[in-house]
PDB file of N, CA and C in Angstrom:
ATOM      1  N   UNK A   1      54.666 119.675 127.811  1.00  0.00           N
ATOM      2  CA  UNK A   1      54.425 120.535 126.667  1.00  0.00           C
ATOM      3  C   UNK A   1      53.271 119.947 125.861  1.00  0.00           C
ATOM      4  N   UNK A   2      52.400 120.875 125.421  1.00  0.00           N
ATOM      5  CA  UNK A   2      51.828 120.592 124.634  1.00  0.00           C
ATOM      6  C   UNK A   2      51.623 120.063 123.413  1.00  0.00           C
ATOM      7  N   UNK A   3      50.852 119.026 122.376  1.00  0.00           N
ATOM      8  CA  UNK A   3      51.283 118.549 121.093  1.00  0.00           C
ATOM      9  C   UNK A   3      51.012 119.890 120.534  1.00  0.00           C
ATOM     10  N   UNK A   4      49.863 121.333 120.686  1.00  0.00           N
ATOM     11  CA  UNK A   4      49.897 121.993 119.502  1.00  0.00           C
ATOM     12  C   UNK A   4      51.616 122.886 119.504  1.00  0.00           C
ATOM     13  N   UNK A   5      51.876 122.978 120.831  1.00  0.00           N
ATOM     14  CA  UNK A   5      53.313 123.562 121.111  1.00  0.00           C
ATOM     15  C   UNK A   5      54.207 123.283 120.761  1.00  0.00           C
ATOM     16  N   UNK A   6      54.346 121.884 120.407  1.00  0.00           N
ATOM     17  CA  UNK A   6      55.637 121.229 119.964  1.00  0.00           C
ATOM     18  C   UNK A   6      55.655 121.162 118.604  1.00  0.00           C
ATOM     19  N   UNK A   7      54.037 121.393 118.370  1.00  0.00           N
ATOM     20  CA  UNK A   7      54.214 120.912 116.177  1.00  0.00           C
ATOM     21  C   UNK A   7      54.622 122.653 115.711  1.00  0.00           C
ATOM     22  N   UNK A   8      54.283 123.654 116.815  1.00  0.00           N
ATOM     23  CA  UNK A   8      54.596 124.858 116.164  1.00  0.00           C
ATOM     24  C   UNK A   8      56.247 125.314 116.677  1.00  0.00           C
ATOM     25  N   UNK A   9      56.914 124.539 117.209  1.00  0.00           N
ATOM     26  CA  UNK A   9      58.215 124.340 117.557  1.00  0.00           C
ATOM     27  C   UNK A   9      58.642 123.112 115.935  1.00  0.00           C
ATOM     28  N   UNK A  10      58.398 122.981 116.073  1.00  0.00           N
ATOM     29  CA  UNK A  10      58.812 122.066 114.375  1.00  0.00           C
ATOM     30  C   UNK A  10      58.830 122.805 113.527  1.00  0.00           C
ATOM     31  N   UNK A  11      57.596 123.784 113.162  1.00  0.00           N
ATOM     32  CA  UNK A  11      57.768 124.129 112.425  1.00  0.00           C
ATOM     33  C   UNK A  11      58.639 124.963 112.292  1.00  0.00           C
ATOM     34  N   UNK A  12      59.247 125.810 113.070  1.00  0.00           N
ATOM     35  CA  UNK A  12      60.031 126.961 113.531  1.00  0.00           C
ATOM     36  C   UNK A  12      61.497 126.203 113.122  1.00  0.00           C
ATOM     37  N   UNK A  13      61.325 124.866 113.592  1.00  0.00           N
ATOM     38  CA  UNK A  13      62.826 124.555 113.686  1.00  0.00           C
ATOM     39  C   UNK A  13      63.400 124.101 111.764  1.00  0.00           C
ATOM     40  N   UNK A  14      62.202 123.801 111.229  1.00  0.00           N
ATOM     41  CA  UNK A  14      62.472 123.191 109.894  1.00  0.00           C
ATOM     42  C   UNK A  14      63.622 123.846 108.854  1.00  0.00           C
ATOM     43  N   UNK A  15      63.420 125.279 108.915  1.00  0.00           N
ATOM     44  CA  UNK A  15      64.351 125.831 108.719  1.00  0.00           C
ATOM     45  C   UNK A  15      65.806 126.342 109.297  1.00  0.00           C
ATOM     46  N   UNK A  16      66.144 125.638 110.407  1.00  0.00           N
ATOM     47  CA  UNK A  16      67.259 126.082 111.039  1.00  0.00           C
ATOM     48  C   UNK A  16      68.471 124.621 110.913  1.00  0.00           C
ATOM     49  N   UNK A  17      69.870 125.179 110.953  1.00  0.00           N
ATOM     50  CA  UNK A  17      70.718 124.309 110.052  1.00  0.00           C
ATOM     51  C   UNK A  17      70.976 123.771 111.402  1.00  0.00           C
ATOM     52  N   UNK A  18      71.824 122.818 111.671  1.00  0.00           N
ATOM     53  CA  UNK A  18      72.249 122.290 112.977  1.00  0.00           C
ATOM     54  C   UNK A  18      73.245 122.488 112.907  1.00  0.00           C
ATOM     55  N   UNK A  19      73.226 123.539 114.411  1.00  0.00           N
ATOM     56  CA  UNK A  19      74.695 124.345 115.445  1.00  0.00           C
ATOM     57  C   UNK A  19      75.600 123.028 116.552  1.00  0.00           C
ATOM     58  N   UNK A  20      75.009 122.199 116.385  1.00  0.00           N
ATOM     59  CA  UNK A  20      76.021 121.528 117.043  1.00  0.00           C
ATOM     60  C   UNK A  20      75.917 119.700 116.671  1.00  0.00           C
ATOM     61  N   UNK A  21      76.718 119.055 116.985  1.00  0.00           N
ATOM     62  CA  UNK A  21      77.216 117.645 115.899  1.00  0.00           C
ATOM     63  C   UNK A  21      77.893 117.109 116.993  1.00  0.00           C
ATOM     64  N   UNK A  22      77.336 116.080 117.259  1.00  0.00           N
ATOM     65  CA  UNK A  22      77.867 115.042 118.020  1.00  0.00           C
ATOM     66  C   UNK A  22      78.265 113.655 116.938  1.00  0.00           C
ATOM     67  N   UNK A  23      79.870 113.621 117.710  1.00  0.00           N
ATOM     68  CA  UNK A  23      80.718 112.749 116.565  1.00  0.00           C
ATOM     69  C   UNK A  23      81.027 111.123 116.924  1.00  0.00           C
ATOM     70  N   UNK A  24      82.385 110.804 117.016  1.00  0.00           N
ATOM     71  CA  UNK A  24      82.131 109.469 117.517  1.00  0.00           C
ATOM     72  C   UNK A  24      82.993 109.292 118.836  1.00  0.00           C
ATOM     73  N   UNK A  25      82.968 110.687 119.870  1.00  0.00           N
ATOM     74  CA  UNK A  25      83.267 110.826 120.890  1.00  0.00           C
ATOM     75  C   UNK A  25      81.876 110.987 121.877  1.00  0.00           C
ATOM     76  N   UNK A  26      81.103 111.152 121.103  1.00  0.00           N
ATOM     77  CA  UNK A  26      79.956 110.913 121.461  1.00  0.00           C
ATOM     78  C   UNK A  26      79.640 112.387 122.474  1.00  0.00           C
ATOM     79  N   UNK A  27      79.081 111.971 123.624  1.00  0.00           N
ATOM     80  CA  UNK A  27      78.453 113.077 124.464  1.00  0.00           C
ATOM     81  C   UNK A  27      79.994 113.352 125.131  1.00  0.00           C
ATOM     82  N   UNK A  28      80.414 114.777 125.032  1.00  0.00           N
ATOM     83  CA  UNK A  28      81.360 114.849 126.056  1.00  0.00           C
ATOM     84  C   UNK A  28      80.871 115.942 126.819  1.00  0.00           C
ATOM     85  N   UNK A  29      81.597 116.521 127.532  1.00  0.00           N
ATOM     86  CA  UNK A  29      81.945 117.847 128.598  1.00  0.00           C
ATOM     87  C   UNK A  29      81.271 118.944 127.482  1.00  0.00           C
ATOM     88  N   UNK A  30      82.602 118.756 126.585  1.00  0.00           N
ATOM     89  CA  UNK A  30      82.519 119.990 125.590  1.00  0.00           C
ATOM     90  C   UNK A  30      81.368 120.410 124.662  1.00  0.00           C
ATOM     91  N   UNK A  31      80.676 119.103 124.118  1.00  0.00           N
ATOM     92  CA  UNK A  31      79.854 118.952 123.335  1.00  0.00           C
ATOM     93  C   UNK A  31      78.358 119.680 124.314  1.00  0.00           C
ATOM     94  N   UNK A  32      78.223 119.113 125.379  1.00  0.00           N
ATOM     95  CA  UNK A  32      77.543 119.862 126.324  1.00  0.00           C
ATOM     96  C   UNK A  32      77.435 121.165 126.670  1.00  0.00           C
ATOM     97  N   UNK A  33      78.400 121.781 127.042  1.00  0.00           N
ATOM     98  CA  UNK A  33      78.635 122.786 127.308  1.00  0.00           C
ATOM     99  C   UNK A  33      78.309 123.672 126.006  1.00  0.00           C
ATOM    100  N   UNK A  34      78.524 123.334 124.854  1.00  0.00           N
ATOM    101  CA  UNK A  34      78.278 123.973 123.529  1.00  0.00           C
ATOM    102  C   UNK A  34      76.997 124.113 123.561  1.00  0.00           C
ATOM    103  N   UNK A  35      76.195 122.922 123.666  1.00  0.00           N
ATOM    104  CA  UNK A  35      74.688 122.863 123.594  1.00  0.00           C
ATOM    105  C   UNK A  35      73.730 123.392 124.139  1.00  0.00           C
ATOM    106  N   UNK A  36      74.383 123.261 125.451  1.00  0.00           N
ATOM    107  CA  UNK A  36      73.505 124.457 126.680  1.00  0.00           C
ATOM    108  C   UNK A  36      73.886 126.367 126.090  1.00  0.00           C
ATOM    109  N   UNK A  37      75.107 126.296 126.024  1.00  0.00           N
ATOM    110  CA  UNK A  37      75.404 127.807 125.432  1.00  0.00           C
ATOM    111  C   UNK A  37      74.342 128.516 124.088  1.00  0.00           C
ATOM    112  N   UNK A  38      74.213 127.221 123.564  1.00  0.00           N
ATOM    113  CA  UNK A  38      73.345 127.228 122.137  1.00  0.00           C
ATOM    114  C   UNK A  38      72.092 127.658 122.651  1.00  0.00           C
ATOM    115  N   UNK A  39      71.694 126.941 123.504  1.00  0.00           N
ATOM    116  CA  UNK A  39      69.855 126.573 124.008  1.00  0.00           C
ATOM    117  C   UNK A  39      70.057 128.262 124.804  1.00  0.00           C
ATOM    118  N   UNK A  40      70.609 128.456 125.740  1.00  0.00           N
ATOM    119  CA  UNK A  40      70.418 129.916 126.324  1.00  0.00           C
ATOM    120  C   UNK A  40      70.335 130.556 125.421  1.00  0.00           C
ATOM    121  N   UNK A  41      71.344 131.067 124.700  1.00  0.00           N
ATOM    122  CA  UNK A  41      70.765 132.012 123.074  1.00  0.00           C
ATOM    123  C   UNK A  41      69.905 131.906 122.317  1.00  0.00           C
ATOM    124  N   UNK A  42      69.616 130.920 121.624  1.00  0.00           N
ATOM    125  CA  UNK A  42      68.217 130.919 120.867  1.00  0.00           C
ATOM    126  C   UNK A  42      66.929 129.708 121.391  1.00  0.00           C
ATOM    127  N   UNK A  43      66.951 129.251 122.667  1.00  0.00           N
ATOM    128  CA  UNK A  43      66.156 128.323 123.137  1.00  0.00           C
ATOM    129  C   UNK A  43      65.463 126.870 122.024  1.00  0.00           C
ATOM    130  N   UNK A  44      65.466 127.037 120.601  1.00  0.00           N
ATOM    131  CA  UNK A  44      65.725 126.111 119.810  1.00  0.00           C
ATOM    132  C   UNK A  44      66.479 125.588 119.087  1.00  0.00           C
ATOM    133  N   UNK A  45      67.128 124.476 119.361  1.00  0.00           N
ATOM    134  CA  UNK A  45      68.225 124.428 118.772  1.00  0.00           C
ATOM    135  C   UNK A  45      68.415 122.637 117.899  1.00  0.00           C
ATOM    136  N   UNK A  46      68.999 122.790 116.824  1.00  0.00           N
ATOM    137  CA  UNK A  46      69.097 121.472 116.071  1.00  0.00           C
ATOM    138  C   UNK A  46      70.560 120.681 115.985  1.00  0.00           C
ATOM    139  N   UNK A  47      70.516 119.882 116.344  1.00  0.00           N
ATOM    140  CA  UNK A  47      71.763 118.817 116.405  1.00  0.00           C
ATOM    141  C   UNK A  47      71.815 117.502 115.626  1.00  0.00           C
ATOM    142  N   UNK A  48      72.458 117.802 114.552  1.00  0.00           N
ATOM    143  CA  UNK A  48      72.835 116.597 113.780  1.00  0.00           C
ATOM    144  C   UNK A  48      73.830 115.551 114.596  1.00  0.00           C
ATOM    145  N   UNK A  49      73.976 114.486 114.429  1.00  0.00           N
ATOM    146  CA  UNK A  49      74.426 113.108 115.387  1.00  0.00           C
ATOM    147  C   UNK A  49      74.740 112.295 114.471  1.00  0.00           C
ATOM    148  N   UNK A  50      76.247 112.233 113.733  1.00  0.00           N
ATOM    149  CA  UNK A  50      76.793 111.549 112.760  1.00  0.00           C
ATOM    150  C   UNK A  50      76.873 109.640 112.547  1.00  0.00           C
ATOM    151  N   UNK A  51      77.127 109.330 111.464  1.00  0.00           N
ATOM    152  CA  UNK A  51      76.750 108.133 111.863  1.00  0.00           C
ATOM    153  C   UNK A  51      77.571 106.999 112.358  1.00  0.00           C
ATOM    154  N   UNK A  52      78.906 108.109 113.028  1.00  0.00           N
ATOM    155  CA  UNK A  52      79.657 106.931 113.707  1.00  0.00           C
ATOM    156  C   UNK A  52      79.790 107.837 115.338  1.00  0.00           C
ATOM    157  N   UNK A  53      78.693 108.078 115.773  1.00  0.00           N
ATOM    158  CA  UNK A  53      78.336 108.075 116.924  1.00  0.00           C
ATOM    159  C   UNK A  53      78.053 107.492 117.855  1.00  0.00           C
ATOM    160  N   UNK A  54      78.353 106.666 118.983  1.00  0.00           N
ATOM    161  CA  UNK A  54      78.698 105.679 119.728  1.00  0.00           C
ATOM    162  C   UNK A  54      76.611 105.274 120.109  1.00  0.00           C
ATOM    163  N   UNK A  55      76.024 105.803 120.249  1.00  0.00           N
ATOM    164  CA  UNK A  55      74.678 105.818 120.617  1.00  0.00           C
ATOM    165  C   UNK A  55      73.660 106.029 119.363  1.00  0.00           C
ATOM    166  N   UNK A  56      72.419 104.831 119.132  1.00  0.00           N
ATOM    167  CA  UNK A  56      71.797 105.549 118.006  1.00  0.00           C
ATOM    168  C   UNK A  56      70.884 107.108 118.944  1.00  0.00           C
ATOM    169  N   UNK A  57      70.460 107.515 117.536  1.00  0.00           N
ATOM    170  CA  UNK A  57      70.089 109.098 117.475  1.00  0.00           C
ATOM    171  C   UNK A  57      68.943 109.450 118.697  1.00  0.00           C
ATOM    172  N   UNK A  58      67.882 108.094 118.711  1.00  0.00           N
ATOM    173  CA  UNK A  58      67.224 109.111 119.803  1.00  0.00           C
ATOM    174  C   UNK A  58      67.684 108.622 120.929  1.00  0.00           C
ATOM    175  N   UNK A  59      68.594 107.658 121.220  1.00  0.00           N
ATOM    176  CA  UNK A  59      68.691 107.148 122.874  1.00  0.00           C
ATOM    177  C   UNK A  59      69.925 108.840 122.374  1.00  0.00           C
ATOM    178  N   UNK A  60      71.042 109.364 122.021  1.00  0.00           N
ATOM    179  CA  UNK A  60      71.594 110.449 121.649  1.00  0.00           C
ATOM    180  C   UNK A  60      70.451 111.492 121.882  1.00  0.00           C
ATOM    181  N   UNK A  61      70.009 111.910 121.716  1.00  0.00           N
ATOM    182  CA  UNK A  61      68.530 113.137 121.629  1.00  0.00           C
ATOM    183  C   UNK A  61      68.164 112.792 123.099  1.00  0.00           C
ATOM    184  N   UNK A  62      67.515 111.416 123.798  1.00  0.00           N
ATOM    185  CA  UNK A  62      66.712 111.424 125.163  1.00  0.00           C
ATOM    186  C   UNK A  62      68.184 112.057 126.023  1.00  0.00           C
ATOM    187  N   UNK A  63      69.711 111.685 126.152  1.00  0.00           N
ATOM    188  CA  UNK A  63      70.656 111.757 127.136  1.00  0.00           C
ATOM    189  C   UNK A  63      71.197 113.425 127.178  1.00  0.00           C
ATOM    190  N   UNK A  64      71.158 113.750 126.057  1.00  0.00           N
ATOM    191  CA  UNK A  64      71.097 115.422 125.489  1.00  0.00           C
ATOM    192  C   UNK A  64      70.101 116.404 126.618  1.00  0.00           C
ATOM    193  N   UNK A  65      68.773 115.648 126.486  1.00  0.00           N
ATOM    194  CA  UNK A  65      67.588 116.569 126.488  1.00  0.00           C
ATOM    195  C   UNK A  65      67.656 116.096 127.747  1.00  0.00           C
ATOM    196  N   UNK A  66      67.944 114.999 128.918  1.00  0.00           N
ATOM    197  CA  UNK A  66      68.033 115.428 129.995  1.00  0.00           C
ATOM    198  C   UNK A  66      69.449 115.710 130.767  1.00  0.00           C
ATOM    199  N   UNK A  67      70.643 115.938 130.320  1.00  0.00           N
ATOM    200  CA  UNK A  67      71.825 116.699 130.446  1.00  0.00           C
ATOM    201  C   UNK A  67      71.800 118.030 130.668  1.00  0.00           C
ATOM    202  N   UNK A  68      71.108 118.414 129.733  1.00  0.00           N
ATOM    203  CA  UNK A  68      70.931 120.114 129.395  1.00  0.00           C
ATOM    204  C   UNK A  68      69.996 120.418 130.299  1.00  0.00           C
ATOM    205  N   UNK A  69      68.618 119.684 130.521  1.00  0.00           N
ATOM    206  CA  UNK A  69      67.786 119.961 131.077  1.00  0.00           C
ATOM    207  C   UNK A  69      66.342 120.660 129.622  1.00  0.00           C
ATOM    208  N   UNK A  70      66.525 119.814 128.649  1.00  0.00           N
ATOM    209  CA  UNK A  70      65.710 120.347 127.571  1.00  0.00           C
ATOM    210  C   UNK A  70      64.821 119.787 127.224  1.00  0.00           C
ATOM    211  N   UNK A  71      63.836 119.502 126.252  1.00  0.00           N
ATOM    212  CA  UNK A  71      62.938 118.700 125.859  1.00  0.00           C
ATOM    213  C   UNK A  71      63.150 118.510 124.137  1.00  0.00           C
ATOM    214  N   UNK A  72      63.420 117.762 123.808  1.00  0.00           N
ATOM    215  CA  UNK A  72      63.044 116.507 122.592  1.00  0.00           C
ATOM    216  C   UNK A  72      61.626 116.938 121.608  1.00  0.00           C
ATOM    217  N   UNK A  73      61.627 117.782 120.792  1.00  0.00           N
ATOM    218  CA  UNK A  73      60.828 118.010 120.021  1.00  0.00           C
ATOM    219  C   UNK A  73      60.698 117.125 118.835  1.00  0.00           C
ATOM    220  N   UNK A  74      61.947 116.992 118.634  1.00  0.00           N
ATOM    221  CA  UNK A  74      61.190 115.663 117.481  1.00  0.00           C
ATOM    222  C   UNK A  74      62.719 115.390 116.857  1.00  0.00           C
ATOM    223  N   UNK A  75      62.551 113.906 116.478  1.00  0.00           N
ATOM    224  CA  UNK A  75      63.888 113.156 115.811  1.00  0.00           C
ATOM    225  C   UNK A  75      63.663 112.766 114.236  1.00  0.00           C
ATOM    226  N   UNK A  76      64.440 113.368 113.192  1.00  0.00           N
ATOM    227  CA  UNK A  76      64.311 113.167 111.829  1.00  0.00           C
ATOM    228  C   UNK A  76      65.430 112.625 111.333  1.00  0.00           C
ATOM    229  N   UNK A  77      65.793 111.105 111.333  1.00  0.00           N
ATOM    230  CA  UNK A  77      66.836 111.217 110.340  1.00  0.00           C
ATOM    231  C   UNK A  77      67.833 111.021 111.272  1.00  0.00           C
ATOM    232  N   UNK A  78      68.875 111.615 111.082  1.00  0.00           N
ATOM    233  CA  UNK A  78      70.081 111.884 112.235  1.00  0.00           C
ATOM    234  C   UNK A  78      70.080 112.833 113.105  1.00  0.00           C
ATOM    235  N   UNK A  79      68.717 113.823 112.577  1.00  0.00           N
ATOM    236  CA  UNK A  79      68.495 114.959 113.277  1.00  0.00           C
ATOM    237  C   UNK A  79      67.630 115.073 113.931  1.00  0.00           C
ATOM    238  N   UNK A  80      67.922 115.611 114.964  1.00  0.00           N
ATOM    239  CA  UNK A  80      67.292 116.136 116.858  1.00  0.00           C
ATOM    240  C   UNK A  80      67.364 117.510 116.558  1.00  0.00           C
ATOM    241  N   UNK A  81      65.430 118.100 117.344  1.00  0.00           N
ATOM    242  CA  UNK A  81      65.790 119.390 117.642  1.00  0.00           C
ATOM    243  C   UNK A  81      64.668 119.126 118.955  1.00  0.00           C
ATOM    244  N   UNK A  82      65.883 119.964 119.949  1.00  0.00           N
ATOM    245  CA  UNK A  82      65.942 120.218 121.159  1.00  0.00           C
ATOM    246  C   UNK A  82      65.355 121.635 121.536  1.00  0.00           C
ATOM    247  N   UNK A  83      64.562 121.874 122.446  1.00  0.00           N
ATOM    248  CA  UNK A  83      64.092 123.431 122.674  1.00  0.00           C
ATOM    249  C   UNK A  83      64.079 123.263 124.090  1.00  0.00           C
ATOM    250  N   UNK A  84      64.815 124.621 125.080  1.00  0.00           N
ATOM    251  CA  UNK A  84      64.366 124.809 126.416  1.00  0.00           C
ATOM    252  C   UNK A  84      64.415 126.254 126.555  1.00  0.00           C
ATOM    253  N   UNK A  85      63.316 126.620 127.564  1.00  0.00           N
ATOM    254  CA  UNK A  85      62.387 127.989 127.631  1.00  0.00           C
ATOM    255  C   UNK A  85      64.271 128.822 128.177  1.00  0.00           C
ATOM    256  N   UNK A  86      64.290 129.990 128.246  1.00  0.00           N
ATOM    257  CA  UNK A  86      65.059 130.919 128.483  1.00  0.00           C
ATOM    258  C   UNK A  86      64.257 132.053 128.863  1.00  0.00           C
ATOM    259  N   UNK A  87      63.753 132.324 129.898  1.00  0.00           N
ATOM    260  CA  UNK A  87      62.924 133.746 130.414  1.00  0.00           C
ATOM    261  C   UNK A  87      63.645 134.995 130.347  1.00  0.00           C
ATOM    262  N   UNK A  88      65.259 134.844 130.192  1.00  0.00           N
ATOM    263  CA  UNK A  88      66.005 136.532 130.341  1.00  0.00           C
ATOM    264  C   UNK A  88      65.803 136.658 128.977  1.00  0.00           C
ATOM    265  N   UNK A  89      65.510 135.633 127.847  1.00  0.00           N
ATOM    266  CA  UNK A  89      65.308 136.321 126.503  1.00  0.00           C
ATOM    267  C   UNK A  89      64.031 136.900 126.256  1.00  0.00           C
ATOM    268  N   UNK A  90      63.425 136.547 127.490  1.00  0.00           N
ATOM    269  CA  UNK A  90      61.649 137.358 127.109  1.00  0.00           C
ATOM    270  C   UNK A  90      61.673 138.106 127.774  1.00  0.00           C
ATOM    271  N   UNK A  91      62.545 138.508 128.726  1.00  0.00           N
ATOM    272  CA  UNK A  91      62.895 139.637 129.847  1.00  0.00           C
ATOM    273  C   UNK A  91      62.788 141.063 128.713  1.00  0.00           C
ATOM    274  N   UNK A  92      63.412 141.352 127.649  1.00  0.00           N
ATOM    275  CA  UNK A  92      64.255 142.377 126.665  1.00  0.00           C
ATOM    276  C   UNK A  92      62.563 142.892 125.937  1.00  0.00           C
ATOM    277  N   UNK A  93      61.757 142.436 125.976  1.00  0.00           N
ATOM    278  CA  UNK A  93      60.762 142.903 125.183  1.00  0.00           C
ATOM    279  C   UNK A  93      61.080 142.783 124.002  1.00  0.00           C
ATOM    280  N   UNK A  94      61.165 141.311 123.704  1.00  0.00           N
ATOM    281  CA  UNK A  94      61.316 141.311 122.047  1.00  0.00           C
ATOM    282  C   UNK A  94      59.781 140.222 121.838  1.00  0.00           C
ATOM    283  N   UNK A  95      59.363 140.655 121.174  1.00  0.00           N
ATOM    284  CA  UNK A  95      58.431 139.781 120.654  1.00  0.00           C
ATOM    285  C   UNK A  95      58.419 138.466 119.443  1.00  0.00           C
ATOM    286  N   UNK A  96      59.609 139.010 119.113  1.00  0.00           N
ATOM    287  CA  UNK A  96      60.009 137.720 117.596  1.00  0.00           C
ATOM    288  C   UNK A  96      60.664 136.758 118.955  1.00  0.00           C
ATOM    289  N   UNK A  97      60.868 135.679 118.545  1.00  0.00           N
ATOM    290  CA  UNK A  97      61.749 134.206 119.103  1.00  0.00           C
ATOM    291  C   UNK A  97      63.070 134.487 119.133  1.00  0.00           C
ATOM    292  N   UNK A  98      64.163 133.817 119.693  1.00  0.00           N
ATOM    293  CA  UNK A  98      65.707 134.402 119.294  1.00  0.00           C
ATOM    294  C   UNK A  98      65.843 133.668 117.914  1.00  0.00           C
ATOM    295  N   UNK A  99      65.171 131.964 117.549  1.00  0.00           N
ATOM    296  CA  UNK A  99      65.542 131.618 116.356  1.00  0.00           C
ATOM    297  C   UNK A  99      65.346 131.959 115.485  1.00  0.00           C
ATOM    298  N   UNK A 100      64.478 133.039 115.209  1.00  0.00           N
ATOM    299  CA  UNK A 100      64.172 133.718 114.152  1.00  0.00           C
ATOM    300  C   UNK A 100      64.882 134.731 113.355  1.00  0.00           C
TER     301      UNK A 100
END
């Protein structure tokens, strides 16, 4: 991906709250499965990673982003936002993003 691609994926994401929270069970089945469900629907997605989470935040963010099969747009804080392409959402002829 590109750097101008990813800073206009930031910006997109700045406003979006984080849909999924990894706790101090850390990465499970479930937590996964949530995340990928997330990423098919709106292909950007933000994950807060609390601070009694067994892993710090970005080795948490790198094991995420290749689980899912996603890419790592950028780590703030406790917060990761994750984006992976979804083509059946560009299939529909929508021209806005789903995160929008």
């Amino acid at each position: 991906m590109r750097g101008k691609d990813r800073a206009e994926l930031r910006a997109e994401a700045h406003h979006l709250k984080a849909t999924v929270h990894v706790g101090h069970h850390g990465i499970t089945a479930t937590l996964l499965q949530s995340l990928d469900e997330a990423l098919e629907a709106r292909e950007l997605v933000k994950v807060q990673v609390e601070r009694n989470a067994p892993l710090p935040v970005k080795e948490t963010a790198g094991e995420l982003a290749t689980q899912v099969g996603a890419e790592v747009i950028q780590v703030i804080g406790r917060k990761t936002t994750l984006y992976r392409h979804n083509p059946e959402l560009h299939k529909k002829g929508e021209t806005v993003p789903a995160w929008r």
